[in-house]
N, C-alpha and C. Protein backbone atom coordinates (compact mmCIF):
# COMPACT_ATOMS: atom_id res chain seq x y z
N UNK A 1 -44.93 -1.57 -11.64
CA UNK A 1 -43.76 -2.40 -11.79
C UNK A 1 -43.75 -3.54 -10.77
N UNK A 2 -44.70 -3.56 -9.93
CA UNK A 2 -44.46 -4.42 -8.89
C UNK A 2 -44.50 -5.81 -9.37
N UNK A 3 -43.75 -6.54 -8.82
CA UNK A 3 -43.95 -7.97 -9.47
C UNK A 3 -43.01 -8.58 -10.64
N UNK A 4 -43.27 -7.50 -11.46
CA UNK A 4 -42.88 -7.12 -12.91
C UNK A 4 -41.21 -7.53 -13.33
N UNK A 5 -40.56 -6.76 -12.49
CA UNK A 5 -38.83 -6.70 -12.80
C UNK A 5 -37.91 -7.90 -11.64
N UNK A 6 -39.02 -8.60 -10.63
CA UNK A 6 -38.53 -9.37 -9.88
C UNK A 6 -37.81 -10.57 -10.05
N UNK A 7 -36.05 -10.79 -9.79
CA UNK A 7 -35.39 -11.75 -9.89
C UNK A 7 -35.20 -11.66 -11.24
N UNK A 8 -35.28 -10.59 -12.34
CA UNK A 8 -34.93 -10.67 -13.59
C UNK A 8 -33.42 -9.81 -13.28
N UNK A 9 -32.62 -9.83 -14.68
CA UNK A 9 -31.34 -9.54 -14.44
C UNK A 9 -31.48 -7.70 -15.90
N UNK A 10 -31.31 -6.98 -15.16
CA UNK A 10 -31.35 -5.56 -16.12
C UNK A 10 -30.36 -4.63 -16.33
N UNK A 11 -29.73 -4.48 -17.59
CA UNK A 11 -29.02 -3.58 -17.54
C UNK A 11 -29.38 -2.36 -17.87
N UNK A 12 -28.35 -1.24 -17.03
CA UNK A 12 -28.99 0.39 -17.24
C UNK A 12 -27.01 0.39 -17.49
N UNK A 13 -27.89 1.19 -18.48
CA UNK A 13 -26.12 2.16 -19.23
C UNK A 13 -26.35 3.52 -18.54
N UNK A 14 -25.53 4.02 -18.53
CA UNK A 14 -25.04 5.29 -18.25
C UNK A 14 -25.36 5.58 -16.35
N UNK A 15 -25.13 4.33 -15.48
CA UNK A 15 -25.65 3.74 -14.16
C UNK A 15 -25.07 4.64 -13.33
N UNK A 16 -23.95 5.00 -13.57
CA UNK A 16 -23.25 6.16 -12.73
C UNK A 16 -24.26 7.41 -11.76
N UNK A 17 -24.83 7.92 -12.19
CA UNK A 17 -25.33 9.40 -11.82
C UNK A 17 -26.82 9.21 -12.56
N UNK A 18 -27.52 10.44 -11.93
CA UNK A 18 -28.72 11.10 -12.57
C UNK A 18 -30.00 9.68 -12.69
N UNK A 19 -30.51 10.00 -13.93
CA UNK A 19 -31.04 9.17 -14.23
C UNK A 19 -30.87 7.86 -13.77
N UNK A 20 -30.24 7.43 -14.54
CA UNK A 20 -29.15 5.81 -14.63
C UNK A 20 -29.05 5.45 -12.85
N UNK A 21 -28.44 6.20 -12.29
CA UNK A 21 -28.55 5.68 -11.44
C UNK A 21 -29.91 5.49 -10.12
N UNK A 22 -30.87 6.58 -10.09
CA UNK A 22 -31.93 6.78 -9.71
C UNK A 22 -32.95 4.99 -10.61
N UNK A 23 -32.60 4.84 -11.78
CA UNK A 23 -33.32 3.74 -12.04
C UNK A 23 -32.99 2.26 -11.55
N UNK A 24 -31.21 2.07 -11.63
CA UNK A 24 -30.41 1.41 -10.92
C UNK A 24 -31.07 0.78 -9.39
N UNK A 25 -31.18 2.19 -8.47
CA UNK A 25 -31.97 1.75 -7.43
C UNK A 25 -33.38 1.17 -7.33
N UNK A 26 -33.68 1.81 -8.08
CA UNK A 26 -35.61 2.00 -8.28
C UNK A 26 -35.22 0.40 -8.65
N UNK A 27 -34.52 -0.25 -9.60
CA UNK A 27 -34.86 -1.53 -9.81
C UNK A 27 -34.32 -2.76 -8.81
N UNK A 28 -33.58 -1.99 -8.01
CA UNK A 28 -33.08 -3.31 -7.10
C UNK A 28 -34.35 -3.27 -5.95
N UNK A 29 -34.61 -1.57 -5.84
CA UNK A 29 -35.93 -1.71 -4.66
C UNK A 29 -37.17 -2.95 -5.12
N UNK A 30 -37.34 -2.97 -6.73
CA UNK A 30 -38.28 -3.80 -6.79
C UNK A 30 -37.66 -5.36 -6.79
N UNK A 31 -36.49 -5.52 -6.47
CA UNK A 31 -36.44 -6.84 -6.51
C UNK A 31 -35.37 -7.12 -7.55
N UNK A 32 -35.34 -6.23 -8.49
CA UNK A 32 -34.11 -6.99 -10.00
C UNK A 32 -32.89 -7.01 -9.05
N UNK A 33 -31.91 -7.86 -10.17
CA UNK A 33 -30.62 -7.69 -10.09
C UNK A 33 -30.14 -7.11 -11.09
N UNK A 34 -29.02 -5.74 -11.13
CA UNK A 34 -28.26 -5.02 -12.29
C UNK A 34 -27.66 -4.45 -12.67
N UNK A 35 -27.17 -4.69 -13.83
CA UNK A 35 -25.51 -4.50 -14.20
C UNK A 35 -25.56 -3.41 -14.83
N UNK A 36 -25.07 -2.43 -14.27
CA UNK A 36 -24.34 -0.88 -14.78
C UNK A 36 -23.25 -0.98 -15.31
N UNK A 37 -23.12 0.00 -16.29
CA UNK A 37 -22.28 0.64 -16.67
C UNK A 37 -21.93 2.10 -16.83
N UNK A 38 -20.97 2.36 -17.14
CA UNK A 38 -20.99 4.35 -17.42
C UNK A 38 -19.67 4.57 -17.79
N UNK A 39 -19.27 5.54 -17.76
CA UNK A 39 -17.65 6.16 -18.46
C UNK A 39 -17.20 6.60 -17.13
N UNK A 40 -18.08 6.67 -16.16
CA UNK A 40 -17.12 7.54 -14.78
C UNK A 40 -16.68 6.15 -14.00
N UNK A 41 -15.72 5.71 -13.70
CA UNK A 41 -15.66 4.80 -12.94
C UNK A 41 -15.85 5.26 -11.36
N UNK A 42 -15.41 6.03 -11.13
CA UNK A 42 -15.58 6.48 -9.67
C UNK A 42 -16.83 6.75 -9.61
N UNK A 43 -17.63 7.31 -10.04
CA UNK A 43 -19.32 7.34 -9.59
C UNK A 43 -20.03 6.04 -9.79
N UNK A 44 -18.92 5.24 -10.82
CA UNK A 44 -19.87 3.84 -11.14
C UNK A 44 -19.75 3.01 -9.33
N UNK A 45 -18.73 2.76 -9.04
CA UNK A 45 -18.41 2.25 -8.20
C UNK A 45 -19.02 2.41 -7.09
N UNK A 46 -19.55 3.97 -6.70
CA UNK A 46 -20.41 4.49 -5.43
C UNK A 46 -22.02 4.04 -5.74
N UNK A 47 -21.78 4.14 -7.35
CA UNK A 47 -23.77 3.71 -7.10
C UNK A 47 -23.59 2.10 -6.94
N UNK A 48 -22.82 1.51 -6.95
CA UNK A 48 -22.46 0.14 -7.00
C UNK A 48 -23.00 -0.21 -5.62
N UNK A 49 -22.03 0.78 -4.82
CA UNK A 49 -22.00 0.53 -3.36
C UNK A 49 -23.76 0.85 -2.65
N UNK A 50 -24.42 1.69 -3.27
CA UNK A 50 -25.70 2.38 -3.29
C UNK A 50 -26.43 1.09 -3.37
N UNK A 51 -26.33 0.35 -4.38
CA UNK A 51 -27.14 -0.35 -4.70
C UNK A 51 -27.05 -1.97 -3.28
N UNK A 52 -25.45 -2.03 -3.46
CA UNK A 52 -25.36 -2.90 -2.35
C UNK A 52 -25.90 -2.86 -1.34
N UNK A 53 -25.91 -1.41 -0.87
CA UNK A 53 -26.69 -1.50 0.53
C UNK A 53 -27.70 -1.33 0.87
N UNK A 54 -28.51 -1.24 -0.06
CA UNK A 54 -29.98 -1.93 -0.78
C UNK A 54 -30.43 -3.19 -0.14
N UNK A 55 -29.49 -4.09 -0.04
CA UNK A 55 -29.84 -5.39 -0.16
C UNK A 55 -29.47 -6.53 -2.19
N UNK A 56 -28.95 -5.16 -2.73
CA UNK A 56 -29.32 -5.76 -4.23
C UNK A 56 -27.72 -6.67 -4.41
N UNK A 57 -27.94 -7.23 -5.67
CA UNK A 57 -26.85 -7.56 -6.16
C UNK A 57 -26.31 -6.97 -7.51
N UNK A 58 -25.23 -6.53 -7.77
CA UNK A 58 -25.34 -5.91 -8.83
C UNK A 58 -23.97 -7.00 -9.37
């Protein structure tokens, strides 16, 4: 992936937890920026914060 997802903009559904959110990170580590979504708002909001302090933008 290196290279690959950099400065592109990606959305992951279900961004909250598990999966979704484990990819969420994985893609800001490489560089994307991206927009989650999910049905939990309160877990959406913490991977939000996850991702922020990354360095990412979501």
């Amino acid at each position: 992936m290196a290279g690959r997802v950099e400065g592109k903009i990606i959305f992951v559904t279900g961004g909250s937890e598990g999966i979704g959110r484990a990819t969420a990170l994985r893609l800001t580590e490489k560089g994307a920026r991206v927009v989650i979504c999910a049905r939990k708002p309160g877990s959406l909001a913490e991977t939000a914060e996850a991702v922020k302090a990354q360095g990412g933008s979501i």
